[in-house]
C-alpha atoms as a PDB file:
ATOM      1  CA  UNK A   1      -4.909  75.693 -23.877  1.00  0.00           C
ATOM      2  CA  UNK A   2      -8.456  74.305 -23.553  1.00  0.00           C
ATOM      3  CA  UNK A   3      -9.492  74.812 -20.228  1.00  0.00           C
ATOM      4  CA  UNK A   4     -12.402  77.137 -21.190  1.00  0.00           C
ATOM      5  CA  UNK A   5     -13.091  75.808 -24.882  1.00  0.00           C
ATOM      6  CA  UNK A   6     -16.638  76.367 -26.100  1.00  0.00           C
ATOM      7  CA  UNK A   7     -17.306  79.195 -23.407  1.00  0.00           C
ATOM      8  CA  UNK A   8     -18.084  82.241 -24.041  1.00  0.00           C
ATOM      9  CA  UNK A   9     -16.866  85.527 -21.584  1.00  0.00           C
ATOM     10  CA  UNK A  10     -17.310  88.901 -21.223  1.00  0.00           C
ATOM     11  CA  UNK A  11     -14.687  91.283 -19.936  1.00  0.00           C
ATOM     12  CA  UNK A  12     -15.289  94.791 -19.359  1.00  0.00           C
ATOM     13  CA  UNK A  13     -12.896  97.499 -18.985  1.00  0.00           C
ATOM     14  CA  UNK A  14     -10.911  95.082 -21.559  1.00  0.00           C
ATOM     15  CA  UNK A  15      -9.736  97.640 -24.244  1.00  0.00           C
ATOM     16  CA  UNK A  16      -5.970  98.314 -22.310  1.00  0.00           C
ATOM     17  CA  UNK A  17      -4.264  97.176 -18.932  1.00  0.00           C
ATOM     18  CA  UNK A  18      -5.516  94.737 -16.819  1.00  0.00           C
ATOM     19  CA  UNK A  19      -8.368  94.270 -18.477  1.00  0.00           C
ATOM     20  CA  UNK A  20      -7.175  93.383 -21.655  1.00  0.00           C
ATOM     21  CA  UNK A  21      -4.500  91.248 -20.071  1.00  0.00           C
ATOM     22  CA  UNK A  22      -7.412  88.812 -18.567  1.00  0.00           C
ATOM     23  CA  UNK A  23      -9.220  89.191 -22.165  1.00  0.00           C
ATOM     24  CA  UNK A  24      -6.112  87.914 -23.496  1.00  0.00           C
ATOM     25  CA  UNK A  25      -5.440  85.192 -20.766  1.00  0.00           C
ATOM     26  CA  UNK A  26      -9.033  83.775 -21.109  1.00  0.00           C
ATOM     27  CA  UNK A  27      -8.606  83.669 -25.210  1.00  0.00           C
ATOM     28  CA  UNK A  28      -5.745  81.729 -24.497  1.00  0.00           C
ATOM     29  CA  UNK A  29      -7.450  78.992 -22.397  1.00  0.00           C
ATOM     30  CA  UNK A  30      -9.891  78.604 -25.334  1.00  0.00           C
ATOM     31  CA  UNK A  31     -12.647  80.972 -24.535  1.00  0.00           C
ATOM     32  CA  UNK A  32     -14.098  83.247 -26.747  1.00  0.00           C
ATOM     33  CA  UNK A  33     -13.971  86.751 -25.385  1.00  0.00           C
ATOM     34  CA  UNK A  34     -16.378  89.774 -25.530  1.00  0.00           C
ATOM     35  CA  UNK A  35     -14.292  93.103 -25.193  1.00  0.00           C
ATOM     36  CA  UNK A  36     -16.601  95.385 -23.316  1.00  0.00           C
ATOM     37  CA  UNK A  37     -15.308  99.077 -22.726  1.00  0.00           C
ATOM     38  CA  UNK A  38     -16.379 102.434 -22.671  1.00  0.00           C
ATOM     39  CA  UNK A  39     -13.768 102.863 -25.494  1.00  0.00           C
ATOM     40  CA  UNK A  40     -15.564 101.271 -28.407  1.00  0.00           C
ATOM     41  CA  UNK A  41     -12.637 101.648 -30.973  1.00  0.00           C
ATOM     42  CA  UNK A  42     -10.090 100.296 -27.970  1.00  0.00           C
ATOM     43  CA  UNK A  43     -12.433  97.034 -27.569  1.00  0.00           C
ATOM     44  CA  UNK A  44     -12.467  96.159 -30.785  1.00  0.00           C
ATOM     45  CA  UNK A  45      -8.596  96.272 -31.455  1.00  0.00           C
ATOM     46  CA  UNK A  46      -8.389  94.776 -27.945  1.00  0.00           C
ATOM     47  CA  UNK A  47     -10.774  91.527 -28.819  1.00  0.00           C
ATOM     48  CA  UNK A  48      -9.036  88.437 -29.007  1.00  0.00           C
ATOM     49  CA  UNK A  49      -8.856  86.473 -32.361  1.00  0.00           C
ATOM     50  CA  UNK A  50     -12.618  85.132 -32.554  1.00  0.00           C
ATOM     51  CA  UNK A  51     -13.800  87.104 -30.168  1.00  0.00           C
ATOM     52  CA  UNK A  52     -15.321  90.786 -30.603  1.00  0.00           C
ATOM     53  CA  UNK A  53     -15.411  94.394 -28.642  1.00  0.00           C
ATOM     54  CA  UNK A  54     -18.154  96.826 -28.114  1.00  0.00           C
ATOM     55  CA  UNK A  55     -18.851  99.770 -26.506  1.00  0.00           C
ATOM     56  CA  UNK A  56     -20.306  99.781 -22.958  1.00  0.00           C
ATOM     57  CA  UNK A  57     -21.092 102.047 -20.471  1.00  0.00           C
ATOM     58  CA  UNK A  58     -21.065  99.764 -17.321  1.00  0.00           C
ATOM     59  CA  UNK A  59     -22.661 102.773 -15.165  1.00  0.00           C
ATOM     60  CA  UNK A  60     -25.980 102.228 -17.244  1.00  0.00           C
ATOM     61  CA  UNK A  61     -28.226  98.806 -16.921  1.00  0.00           C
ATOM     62  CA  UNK A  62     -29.418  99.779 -20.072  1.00  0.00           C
ATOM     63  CA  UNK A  63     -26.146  99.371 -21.462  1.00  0.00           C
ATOM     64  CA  UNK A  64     -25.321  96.241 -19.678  1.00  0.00           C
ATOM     65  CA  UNK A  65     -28.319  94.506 -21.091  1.00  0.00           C
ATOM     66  CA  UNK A  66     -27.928  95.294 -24.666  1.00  0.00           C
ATOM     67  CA  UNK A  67     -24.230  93.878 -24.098  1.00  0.00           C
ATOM     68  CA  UNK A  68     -25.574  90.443 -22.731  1.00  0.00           C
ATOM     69  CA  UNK A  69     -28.082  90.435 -24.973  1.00  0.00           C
ATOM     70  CA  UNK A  70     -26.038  91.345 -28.422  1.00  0.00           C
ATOM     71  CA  UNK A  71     -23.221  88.702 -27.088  1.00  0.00           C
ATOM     72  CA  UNK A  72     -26.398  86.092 -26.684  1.00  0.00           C
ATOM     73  CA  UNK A  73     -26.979  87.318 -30.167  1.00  0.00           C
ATOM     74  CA  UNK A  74     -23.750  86.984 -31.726  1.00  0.00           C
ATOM     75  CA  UNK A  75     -22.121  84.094 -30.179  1.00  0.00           C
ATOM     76  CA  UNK A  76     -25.474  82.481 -29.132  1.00  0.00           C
ATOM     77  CA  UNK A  77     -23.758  81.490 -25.175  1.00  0.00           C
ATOM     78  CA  UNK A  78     -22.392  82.816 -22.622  1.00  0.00           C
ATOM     79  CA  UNK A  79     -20.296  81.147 -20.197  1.00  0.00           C
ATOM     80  CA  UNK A  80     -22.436  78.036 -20.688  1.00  0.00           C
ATOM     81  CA  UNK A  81     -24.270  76.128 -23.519  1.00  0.00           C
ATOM     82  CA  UNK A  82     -27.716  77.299 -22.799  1.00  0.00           C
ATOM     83  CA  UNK A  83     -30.909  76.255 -24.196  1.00  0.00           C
ATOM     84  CA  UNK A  84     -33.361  79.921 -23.999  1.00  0.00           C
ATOM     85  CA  UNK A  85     -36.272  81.225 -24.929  1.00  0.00           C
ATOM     86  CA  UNK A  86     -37.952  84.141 -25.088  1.00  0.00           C
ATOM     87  CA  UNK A  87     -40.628  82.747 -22.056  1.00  0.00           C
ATOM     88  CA  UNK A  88     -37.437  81.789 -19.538  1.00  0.00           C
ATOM     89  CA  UNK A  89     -35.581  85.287 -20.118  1.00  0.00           C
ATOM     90  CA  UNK A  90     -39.300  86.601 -19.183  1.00  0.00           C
ATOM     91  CA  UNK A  91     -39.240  84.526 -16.051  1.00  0.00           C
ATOM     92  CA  UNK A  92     -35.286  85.055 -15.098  1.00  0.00           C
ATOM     93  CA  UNK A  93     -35.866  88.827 -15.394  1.00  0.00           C
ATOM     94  CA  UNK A  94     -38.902  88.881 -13.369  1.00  0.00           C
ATOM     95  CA  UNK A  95     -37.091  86.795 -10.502  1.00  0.00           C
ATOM     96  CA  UNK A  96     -34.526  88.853 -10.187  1.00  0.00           C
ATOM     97  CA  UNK A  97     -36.439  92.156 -10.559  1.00  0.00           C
ATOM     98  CA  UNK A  98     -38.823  90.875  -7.746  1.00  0.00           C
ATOM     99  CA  UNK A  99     -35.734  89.549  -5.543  1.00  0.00           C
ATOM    100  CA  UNK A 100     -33.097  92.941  -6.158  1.00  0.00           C
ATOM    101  CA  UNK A 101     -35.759  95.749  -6.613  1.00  0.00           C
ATOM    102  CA  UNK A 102     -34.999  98.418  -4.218  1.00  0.00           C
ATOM    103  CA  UNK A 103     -37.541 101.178  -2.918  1.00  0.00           C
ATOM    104  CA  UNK A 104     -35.849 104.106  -5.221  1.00  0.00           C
ATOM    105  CA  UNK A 105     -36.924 106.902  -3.021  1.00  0.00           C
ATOM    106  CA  UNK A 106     -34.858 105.607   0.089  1.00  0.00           C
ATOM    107  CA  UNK A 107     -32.340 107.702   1.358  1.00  0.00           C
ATOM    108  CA  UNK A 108     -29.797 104.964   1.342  1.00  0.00           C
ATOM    109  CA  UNK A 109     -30.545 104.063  -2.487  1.00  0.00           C
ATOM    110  CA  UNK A 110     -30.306 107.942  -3.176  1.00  0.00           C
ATOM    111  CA  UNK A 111     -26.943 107.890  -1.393  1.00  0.00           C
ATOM    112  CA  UNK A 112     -25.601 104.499  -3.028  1.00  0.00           C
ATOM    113  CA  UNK A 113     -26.877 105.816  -6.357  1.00  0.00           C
ATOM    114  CA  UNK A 114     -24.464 109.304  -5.890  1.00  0.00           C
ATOM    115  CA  UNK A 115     -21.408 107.198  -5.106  1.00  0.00           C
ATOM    116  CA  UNK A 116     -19.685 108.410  -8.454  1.00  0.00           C
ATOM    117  CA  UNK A 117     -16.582 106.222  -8.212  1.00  0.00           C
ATOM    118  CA  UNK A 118     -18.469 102.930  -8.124  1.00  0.00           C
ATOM    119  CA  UNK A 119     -19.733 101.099 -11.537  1.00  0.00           C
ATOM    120  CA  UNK A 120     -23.729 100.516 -11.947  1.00  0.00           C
ATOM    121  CA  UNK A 121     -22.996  96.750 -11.048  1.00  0.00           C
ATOM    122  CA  UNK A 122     -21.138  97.595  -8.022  1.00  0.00           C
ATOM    123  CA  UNK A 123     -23.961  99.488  -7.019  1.00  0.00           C
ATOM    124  CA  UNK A 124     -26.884  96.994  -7.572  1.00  0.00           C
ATOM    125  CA  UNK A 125     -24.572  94.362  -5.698  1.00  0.00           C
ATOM    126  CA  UNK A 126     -24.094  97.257  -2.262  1.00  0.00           C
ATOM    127  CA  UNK A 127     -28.122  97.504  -2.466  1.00  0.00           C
ATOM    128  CA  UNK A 128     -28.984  93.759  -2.472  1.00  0.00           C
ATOM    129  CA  UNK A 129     -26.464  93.318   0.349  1.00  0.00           C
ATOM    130  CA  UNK A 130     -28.167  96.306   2.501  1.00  0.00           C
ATOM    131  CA  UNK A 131     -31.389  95.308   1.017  1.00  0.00           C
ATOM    132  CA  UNK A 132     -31.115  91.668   2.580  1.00  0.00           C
ATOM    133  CA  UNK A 133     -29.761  93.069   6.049  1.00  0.00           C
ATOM    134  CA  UNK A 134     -32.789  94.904   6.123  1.00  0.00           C
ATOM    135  CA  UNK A 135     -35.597  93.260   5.461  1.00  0.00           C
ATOM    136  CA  UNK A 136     -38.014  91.040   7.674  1.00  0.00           C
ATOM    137  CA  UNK A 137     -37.855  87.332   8.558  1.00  0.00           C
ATOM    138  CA  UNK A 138     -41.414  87.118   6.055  1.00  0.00           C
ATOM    139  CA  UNK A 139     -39.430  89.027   3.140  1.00  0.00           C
ATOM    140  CA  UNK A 140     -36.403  86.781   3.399  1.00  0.00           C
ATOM    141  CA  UNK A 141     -38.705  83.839   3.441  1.00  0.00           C
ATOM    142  CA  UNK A 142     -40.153  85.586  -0.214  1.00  0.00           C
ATOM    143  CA  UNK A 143     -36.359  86.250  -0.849  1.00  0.00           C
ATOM    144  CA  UNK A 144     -35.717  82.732  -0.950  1.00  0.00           C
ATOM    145  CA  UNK A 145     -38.193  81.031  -2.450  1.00  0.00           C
ATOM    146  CA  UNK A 146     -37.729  83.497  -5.497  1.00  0.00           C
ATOM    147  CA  UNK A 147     -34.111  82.750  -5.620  1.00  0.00           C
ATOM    148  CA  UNK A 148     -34.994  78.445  -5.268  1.00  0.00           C
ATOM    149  CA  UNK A 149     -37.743  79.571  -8.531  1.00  0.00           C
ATOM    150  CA  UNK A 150     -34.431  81.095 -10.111  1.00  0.00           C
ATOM    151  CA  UNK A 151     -31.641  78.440  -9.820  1.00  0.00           C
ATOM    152  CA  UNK A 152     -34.534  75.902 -10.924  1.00  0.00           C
ATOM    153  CA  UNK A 153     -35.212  77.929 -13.406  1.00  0.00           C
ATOM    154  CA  UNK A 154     -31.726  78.732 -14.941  1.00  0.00           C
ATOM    155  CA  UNK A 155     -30.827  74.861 -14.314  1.00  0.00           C
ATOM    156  CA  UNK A 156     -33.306  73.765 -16.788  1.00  0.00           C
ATOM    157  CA  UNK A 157     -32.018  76.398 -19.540  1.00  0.00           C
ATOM    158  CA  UNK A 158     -28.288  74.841 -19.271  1.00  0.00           C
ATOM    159  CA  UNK A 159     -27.910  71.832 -21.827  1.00  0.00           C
ATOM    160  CA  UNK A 160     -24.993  70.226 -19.707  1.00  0.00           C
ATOM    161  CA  UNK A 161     -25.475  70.152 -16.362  1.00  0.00           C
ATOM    162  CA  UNK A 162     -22.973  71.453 -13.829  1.00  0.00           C
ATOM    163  CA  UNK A 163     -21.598  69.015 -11.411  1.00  0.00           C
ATOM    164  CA  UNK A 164     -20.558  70.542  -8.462  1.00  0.00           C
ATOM    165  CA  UNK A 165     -18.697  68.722  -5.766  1.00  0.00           C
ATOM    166  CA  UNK A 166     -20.321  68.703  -1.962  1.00  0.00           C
ATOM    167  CA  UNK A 167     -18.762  70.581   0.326  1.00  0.00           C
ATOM    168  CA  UNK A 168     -18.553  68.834   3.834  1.00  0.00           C
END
């Protein structure tokens, strides 16, 4: 036990099966676990000692952002201690809309959108990836000097910073 002491994680589809098993796993490296589910009731018996469940619809952003945003609330971190303010959640959000925001009336977001088996996240992650396949050599220059804005942006919010080997 330990591992993941003073982190904070957020498992959806937690309240039974494998969800709940990872819940349980994480709790018992030390994190303290968010129970997300569509089943409210099943997410809140599922959450780990410490921890706490809440209903989410994963299909709807909406949703997703009030659960990030109530588990900023409650437990004040997530996944890492975090200094944030209302000015670099303005800027974060704004990066990201500008880098991920797809033209809604294409045919191929229309099509992704109607894929019924396939969570809101799931979606937003198959329209960056087409989204970056198809855009010019100028738009992927944009691309990434948004995303170089972002990581410096989320690397001075994090308190401790992450040391990450070199690969070779």
């Amino acid at each position: 036990m330990g591992k993941l002491k003073g982190r904070v994680a957020i498992v959806t589809g937690a309240a039974q099966g494998i969800g709940k098993a990872i819940a349980d796993k994480l709790a018992a490296e030390g994190a303290t676990v968010v129970v997300a589910d569509i089943n409210g009731e099943g997410a809140e018996r599922a959450a780990p000692e410490g921890g706490m469940g809440m209903q989410v619809d994963t299909s709807s952003e909406e949703a997703v952002q009030r659960m990030v945003a109530d588990t900023l609330e409650a437990l004040g971190k997530l996944g890492l201690k975090a200094k944030v303010d209302a000015d670099v959640v303005s800027k974060v959000v704004e990066l990201i809309r500008c880098m991920k925001e797809p033209d809604a009336d294409s045919p191929i977001t229309e099509r992704v959108n109607e894929l019924g088996d396939v969570s809101y996240l799931g979606k937003q992650e198959l329209l960056e990836f087409i989204s970056l396949m198809t855009i010019s050599d100028k738009e992927f220059e944009d691309f990434l000097k948004n995303y170089r804005e972002l990581r410096k942006t989320l690397r001075s919010i994090v308190a401790e910073p992450i040391q990450v080997p070199a690969k070779a």
